[in-house]
N, C-alpha and C. Protein backbone atom coordinates (compact mmCIF):
# COMPACT_ATOMS: atom_id res chain seq x y z
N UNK A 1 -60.71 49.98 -7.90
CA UNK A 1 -61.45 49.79 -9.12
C UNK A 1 -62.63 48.85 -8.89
N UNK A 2 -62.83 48.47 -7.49
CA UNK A 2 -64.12 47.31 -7.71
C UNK A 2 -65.04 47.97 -7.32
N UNK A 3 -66.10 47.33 -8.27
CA UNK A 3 -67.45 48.16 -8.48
C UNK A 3 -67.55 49.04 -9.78
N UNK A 4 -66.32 49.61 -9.97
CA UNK A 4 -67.03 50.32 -10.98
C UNK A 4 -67.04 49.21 -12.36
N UNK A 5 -67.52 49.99 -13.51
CA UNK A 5 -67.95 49.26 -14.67
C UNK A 5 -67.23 50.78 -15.56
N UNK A 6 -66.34 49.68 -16.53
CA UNK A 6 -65.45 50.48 -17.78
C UNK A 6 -66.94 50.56 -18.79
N UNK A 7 -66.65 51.64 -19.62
CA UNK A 7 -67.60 51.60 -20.59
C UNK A 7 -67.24 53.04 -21.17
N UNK A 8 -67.47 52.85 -22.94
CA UNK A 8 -66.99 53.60 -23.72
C UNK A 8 -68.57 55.17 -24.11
N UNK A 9 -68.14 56.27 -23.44
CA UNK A 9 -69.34 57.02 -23.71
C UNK A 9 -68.44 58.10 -24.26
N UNK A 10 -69.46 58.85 -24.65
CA UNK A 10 -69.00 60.07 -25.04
C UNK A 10 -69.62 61.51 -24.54
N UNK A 11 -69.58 61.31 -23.52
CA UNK A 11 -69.94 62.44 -21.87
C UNK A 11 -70.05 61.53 -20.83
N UNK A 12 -69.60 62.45 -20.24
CA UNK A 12 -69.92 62.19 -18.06
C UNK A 12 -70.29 62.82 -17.21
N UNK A 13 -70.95 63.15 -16.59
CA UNK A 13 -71.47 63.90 -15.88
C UNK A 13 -71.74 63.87 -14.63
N UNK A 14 -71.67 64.69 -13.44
CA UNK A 14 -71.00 64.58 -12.28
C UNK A 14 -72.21 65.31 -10.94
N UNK A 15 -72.39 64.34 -10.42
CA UNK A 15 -73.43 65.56 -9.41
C UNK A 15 -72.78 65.08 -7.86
N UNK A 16 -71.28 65.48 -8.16
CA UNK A 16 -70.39 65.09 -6.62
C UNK A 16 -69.80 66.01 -6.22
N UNK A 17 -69.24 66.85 -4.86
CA UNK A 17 -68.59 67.58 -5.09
C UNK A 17 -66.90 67.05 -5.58
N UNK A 18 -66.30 68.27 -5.69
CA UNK A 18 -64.74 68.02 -6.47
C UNK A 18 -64.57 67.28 -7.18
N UNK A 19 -65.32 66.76 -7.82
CA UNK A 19 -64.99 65.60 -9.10
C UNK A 19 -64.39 66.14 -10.11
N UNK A 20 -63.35 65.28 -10.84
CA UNK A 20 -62.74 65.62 -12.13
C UNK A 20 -63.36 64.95 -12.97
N UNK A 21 -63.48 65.50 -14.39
CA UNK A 21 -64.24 64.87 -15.48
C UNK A 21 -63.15 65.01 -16.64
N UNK A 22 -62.73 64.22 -17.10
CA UNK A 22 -61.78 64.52 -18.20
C UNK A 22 -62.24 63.94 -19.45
N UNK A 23 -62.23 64.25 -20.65
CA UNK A 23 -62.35 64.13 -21.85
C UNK A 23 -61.20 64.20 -22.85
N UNK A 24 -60.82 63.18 -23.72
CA UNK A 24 -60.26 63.23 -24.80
C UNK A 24 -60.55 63.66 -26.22
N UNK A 25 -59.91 64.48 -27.32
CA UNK A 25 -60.71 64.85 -28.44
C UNK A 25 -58.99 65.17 -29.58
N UNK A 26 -59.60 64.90 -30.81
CA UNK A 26 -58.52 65.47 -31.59
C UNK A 26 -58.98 66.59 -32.28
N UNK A 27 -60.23 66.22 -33.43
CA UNK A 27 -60.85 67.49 -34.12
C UNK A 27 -62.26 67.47 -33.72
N UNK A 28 -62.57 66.66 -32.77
CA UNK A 28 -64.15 66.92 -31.94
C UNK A 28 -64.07 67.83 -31.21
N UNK A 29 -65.13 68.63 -30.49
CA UNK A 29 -65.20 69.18 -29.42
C UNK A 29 -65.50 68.97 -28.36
N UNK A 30 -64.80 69.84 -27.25
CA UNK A 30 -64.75 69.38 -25.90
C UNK A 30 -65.89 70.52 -25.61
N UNK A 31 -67.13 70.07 -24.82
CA UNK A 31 -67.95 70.96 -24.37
C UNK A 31 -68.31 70.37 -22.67
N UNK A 32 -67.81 71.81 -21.98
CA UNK A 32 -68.12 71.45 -21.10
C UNK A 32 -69.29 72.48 -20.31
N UNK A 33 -69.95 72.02 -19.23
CA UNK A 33 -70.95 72.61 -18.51
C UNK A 33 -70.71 72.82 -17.24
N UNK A 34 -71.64 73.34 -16.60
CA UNK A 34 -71.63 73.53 -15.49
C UNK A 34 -72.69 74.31 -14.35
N UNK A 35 -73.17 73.68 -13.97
CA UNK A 35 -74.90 74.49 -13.22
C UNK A 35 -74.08 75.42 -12.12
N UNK A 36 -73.79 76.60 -12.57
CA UNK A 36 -73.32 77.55 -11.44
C UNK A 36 -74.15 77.52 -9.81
N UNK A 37 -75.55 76.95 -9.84
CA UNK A 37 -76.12 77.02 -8.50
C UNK A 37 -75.74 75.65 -7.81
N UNK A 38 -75.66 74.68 -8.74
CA UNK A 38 -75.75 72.68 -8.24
C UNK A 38 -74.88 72.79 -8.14
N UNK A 39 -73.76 73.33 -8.53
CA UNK A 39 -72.14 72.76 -8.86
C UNK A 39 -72.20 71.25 -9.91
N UNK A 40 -73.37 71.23 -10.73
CA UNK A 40 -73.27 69.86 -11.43
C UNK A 40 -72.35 70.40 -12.63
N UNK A 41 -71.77 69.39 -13.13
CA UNK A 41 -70.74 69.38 -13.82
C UNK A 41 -70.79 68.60 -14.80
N UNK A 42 -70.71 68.72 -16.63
CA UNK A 42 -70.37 67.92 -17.39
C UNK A 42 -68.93 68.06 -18.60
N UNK A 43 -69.00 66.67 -18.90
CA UNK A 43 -67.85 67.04 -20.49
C UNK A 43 -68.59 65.79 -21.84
N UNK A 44 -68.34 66.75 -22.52
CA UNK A 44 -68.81 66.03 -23.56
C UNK A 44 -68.02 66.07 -25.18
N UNK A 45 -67.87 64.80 -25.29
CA UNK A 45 -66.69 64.83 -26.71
C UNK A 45 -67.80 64.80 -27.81
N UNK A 46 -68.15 66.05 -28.60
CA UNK A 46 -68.96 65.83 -29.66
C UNK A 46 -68.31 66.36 -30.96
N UNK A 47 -68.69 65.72 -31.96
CA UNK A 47 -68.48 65.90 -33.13
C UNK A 47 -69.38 66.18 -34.12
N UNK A 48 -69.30 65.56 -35.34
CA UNK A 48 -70.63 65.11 -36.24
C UNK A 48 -71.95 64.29 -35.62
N UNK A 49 -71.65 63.30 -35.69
CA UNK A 49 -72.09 62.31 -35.30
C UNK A 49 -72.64 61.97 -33.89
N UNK A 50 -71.98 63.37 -32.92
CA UNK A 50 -72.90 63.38 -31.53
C UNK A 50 -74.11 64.73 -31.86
N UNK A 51 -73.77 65.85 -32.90
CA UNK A 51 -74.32 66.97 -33.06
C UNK A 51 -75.40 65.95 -33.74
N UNK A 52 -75.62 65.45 -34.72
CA UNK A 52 -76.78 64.40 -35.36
C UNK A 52 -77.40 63.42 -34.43
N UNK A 53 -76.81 63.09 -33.18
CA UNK A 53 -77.39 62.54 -32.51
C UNK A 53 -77.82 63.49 -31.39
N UNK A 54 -77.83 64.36 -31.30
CA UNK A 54 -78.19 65.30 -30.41
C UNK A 54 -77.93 64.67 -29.11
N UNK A 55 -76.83 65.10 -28.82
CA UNK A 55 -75.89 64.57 -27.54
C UNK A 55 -76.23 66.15 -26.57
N UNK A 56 -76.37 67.38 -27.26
CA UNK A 56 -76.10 68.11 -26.24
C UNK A 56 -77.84 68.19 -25.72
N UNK A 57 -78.95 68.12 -26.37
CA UNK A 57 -80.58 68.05 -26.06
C UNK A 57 -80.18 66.69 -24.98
N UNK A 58 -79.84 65.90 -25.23
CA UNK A 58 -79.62 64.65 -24.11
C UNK A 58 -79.19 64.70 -22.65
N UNK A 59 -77.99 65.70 -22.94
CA UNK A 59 -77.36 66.39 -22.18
C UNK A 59 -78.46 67.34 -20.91
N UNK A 60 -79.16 68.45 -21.26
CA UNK A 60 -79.72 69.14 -21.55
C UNK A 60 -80.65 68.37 -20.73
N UNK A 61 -81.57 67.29 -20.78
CA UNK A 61 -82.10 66.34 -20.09
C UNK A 61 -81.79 65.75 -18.86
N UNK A 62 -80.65 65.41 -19.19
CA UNK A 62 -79.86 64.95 -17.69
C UNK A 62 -79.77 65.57 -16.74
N UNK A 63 -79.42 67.05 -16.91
CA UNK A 63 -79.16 68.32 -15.96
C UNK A 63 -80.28 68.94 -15.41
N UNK A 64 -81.46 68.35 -16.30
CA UNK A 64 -83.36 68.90 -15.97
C UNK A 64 -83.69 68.10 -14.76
N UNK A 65 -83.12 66.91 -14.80
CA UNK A 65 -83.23 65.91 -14.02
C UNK A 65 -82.84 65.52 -12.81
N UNK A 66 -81.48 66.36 -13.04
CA UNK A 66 -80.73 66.67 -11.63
C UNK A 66 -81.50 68.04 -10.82
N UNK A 67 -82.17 68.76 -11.53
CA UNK A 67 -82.96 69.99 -11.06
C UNK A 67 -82.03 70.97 -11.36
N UNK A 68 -81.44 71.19 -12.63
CA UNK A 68 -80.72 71.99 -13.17
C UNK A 68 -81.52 73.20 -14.01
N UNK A 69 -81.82 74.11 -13.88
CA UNK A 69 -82.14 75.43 -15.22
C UNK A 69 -81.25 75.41 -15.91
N UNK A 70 -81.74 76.04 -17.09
CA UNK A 70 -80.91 75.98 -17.92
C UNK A 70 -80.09 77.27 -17.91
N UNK A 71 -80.84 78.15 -17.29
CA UNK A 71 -80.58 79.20 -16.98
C UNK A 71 -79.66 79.49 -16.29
N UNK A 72 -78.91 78.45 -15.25
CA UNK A 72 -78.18 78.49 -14.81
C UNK A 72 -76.80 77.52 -15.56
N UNK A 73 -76.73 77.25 -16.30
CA UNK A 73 -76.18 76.27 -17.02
C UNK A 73 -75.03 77.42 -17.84
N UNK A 74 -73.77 77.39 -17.65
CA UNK A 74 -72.38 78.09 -18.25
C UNK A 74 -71.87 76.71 -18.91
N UNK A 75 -71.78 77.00 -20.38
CA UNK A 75 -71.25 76.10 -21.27
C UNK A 75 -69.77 76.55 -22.05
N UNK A 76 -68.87 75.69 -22.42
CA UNK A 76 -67.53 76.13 -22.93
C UNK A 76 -66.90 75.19 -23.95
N UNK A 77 -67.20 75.68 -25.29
CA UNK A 77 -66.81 74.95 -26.17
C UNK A 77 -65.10 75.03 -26.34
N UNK A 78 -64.56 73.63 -26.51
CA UNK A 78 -63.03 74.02 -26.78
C UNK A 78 -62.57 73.91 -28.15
N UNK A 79 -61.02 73.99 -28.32
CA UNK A 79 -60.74 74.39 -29.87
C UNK A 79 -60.90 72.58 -30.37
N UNK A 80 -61.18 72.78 -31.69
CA UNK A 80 -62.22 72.16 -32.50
C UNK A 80 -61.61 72.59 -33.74
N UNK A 81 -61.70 71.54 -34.75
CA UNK A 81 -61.20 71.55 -36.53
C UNK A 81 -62.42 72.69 -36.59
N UNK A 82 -62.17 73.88 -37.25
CA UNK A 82 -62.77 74.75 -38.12
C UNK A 82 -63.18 74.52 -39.28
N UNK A 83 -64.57 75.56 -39.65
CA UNK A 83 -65.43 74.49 -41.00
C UNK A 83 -64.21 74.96 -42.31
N UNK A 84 -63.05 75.83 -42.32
CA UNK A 84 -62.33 75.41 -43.35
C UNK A 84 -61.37 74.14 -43.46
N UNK A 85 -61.33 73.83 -42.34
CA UNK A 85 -60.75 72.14 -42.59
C UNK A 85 -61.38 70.89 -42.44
N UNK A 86 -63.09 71.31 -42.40
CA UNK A 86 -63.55 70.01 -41.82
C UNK A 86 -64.61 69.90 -43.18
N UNK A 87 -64.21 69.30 -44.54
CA UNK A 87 -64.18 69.15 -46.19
C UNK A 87 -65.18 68.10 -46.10
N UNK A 88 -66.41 67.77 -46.33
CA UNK A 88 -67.32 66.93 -46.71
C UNK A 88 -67.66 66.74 -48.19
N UNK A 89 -68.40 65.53 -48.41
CA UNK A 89 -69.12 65.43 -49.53
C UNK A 89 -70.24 66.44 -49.49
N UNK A 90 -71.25 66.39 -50.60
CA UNK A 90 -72.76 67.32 -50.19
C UNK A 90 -73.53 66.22 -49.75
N UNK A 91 -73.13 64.82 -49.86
CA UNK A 91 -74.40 63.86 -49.56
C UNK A 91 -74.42 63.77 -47.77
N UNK A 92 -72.82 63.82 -47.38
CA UNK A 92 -72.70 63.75 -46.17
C UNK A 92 -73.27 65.27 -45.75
N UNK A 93 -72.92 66.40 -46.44
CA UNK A 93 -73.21 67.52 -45.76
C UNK A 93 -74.62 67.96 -45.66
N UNK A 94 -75.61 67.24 -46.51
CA UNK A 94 -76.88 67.79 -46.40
C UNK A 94 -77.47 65.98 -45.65
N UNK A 95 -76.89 65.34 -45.51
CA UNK A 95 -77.55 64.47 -43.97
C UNK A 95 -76.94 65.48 -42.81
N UNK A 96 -76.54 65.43 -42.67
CA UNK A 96 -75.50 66.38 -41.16
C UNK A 96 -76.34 67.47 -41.54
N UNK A 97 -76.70 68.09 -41.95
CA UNK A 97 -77.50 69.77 -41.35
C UNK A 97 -79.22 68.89 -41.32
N UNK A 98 -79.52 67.99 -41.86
CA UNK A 98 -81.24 67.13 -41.69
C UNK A 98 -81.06 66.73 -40.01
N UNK A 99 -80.62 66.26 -39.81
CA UNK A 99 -80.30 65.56 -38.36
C UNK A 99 -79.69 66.41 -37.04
N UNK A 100 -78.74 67.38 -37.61
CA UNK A 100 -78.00 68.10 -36.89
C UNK A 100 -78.98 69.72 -36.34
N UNK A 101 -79.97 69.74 -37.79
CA UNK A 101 -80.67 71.27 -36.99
C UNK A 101 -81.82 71.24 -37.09
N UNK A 102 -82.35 71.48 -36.27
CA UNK A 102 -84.10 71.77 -36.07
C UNK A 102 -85.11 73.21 -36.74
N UNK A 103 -84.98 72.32 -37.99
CA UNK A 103 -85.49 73.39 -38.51
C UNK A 103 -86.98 74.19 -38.07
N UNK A 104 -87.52 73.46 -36.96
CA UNK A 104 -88.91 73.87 -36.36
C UNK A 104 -88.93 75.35 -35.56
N UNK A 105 -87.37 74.99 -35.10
CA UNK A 105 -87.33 75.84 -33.99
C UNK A 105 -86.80 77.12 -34.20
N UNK A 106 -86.94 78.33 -34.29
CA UNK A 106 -86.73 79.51 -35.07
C UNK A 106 -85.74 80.27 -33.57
N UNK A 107 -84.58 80.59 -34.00
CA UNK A 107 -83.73 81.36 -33.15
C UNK A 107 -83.47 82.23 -33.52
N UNK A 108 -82.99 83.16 -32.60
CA UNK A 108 -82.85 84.73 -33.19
C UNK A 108 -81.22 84.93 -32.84
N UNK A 109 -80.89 85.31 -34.23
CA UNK A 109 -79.67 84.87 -34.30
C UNK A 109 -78.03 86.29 -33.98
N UNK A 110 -77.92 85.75 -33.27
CA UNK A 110 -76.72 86.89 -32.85
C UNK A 110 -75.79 87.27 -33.25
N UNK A 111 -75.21 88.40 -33.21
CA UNK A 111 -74.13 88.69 -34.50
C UNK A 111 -72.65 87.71 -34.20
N UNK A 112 -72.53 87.01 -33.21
CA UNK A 112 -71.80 86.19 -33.09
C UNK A 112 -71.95 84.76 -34.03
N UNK A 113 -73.53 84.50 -33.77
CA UNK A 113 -74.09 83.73 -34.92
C UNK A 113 -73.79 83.75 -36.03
N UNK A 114 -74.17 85.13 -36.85
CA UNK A 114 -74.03 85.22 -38.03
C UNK A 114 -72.33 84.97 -38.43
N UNK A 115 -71.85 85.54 -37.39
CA UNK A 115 -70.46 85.31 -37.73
C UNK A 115 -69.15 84.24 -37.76
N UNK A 116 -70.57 83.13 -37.56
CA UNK A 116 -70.21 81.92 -37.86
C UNK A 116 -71.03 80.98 -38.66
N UNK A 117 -71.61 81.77 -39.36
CA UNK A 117 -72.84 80.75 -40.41
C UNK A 117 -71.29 80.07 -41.52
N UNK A 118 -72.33 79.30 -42.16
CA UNK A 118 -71.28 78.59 -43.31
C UNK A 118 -71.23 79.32 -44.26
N UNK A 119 -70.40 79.25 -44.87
CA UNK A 119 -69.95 79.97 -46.36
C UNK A 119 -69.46 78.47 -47.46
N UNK A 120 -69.44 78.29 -48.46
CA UNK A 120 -69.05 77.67 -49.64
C UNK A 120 -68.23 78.61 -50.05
N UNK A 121 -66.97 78.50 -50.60
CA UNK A 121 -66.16 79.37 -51.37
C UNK A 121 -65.88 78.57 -52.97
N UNK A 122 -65.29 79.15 -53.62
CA UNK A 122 -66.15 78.96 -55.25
C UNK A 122 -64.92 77.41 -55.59
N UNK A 123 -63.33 77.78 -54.99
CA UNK A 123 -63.11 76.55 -54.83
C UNK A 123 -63.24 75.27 -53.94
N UNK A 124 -63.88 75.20 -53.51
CA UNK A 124 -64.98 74.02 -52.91
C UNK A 124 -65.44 73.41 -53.81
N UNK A 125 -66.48 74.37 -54.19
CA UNK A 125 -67.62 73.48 -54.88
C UNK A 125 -67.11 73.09 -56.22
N UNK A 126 -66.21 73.30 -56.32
CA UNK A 126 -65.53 72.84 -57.81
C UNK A 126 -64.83 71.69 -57.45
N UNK A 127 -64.52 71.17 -56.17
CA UNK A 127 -63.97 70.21 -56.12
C UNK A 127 -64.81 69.20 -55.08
N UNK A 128 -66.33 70.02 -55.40
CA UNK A 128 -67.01 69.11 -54.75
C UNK A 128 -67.08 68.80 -53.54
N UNK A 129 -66.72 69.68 -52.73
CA UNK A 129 -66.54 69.50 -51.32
C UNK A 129 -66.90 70.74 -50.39
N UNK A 130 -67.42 70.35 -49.29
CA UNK A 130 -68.27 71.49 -48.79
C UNK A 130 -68.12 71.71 -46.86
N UNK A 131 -67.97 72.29 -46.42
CA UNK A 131 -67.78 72.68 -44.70
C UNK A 131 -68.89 72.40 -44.05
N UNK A 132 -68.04 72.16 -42.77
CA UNK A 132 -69.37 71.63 -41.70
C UNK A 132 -68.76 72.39 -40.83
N UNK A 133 -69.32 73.39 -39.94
CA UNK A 133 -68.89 74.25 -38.92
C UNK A 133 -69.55 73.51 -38.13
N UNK A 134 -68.77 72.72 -37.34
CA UNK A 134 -69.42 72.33 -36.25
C UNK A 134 -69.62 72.84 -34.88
N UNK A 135 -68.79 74.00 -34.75
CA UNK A 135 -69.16 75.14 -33.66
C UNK A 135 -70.53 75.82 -33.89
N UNK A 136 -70.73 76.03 -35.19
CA UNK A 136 -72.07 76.67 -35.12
C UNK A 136 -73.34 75.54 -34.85
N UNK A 137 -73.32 74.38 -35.55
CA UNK A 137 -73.90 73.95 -34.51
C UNK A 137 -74.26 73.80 -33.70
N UNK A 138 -73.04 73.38 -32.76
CA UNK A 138 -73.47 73.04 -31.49
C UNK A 138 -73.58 74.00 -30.62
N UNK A 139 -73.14 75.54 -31.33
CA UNK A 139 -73.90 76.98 -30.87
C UNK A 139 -75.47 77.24 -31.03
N UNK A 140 -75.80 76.75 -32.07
CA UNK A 140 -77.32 76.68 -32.31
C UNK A 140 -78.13 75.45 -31.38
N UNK A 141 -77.69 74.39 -31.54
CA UNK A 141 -78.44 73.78 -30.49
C UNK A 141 -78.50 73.86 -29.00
N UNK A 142 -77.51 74.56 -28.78
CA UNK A 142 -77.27 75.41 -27.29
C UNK A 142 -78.41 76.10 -27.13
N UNK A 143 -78.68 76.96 -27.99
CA UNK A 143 -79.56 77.99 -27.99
C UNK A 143 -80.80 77.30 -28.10
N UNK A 144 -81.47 76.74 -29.02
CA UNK A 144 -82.38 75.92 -28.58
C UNK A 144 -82.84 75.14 -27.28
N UNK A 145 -81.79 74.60 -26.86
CA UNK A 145 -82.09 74.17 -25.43
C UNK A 145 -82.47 75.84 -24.13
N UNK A 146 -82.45 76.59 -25.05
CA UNK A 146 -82.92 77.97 -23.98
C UNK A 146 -81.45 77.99 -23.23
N UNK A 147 -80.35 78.00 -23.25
CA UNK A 147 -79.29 78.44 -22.52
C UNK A 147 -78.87 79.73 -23.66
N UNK A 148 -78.33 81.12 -22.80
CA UNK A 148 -78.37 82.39 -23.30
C UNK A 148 -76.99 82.26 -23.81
N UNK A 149 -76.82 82.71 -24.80
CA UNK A 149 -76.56 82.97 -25.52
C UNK A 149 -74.72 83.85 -25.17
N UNK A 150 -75.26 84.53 -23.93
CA UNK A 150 -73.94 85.24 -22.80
C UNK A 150 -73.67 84.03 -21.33
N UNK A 151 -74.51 82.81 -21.79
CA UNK A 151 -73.51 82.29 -21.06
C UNK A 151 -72.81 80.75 -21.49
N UNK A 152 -72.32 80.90 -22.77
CA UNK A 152 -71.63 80.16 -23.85
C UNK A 152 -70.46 80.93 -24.48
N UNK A 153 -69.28 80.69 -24.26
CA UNK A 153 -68.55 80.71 -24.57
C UNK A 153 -67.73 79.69 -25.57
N UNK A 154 -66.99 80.02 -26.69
CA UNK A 154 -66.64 79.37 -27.96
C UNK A 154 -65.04 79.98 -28.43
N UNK A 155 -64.04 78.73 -27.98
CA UNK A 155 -62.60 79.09 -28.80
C UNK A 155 -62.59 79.18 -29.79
N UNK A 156 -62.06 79.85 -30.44
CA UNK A 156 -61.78 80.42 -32.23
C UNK A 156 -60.42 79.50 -32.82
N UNK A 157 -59.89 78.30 -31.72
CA UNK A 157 -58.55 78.16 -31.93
C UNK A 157 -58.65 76.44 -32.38
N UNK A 158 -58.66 76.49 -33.71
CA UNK A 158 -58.52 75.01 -34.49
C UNK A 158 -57.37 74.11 -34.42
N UNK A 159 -57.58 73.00 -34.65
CA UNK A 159 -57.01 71.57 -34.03
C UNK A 159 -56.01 71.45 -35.10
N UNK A 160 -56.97 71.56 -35.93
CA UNK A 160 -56.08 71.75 -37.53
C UNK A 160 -55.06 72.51 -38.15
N UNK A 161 -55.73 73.46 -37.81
CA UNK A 161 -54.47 74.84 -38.62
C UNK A 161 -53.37 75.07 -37.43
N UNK A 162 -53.40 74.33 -35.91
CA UNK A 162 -52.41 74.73 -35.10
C UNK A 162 -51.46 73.72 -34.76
N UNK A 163 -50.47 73.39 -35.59
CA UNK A 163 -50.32 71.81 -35.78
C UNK A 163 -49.36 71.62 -34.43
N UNK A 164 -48.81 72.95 -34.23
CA UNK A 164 -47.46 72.63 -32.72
C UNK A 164 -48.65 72.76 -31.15
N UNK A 165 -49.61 73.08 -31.79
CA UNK A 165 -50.24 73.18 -29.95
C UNK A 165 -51.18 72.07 -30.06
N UNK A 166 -51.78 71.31 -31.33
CA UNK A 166 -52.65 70.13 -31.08
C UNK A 166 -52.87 69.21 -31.93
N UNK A 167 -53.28 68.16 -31.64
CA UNK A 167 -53.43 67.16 -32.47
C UNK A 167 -54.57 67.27 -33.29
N UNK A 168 -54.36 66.55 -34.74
CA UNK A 168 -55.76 66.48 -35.80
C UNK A 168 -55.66 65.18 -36.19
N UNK A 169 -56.61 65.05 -36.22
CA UNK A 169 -56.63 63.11 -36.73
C UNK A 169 -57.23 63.36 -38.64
N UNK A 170 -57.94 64.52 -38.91
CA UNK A 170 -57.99 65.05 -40.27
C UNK A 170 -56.87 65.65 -41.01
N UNK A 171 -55.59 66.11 -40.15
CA UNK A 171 -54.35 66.81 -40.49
C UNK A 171 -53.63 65.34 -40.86
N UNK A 172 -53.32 64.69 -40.15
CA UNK A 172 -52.51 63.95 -40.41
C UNK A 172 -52.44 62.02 -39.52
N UNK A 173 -53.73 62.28 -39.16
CA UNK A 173 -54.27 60.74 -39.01
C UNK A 173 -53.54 60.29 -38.13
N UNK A 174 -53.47 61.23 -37.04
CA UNK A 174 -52.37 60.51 -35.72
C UNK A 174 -53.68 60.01 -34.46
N UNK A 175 -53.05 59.46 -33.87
CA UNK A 175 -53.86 58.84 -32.65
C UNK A 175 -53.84 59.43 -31.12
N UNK A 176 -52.86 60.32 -30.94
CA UNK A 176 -52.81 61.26 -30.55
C UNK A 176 -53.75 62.13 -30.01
N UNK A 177 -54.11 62.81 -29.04
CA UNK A 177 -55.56 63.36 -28.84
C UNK A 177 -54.86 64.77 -27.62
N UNK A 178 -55.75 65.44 -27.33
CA UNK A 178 -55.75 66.56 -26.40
C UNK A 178 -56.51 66.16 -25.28
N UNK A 179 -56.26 66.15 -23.90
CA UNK A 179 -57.10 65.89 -23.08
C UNK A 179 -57.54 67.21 -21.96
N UNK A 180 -59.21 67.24 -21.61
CA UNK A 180 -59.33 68.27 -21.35
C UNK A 180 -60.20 67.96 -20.14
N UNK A 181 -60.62 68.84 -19.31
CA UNK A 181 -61.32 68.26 -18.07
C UNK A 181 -62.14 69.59 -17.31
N UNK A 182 -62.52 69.10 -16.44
CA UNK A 182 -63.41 70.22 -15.84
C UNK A 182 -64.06 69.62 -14.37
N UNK A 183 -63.57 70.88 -13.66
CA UNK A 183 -63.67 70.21 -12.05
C UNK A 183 -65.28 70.50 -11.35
N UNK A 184 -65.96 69.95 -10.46
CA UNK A 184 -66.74 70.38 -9.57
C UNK A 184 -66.62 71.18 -8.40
């Protein structure tokens, strides 16, 4: 352990060979990368609050830097609270889509896309509460960064609604987490 320095991030990223990168998450997502030509390697625990901070454009930077395309860049989102369990205010939900999407940038949107846009259902809004798909997100800002679209892959399998295969810290406020990793 001497030499290195502890410190709390939320990605790591690897330009070694065989390195393990492991990540912890309960209802965040685990996104990981990987430059099929560099063998560079990342993981990244994002949520709200990394999608508003644009953790994966940062990302996205780092890998430009290493002399990464993006083009070569295979991304893999893991299972993640789904926008029917992930219940906001509208004040929180319309900061989170200001910060979270670029409205400049015009994408052409894939039927995979569409088939994850948000919906409001009529009891929601009666109780005042509204979804944040945060897969589509961080599917859309994928796409923005110019990585295709066929080489992103996205689990359909929530943190939330699967209470015997994973932990939710929105289900039931445990501390508990899933740990996930990705080799060089």
């Amino acid at each position: 352990m001497q030499g290195r320095i502890k410190t709390d991030a939320d990605g790591l990223v690897s330009d070694k060979y065989n390195q393990n990168l492991w990540i912890y998450t309960a209802d965040c997502m685990p996104i990981f990368f990987a430059d099929k030509r560099k063998k560079n390697v990342a993981a990244l625990h994002c949520g709200r609050k990394g999608l508003e901070k644009k953790i994966i454009k940062n990302l996205v930077k780092i890998f430009n830097n290493l002399g990464t395309s993006t083009g070569d860049l295979l991304v893999a989102i893991g299972p993640t609270i789904s926008k029917e369990y992930y219940l906001v205010d509208k004040k929180t939900l319309k900061e989170f889509y200001r910060k979270a999407e670029n409205k400049k940038i015009k994408v052409n949107l894939t039927r995979t896309e569409k088939d994850l846009c948000l919906n409001d259902s009529n009891h929601l809004k009666e109780q005042n509460l509204n979804q944040i798909d945060l897969k589509r997100s961080a599917y859309r800002q994928l796409l923005n960064e110019n990585i295709s679209d066929t080489n992103i892959d996205i689990s359909n399998l929530c943190t939330y609604e699967l209470k015997n295969e994973f932990n939710s810290w929105r289900r039931n406020k445990t501390t508990s987490r899933q740990w996930s990793f990705i080799c060089s």
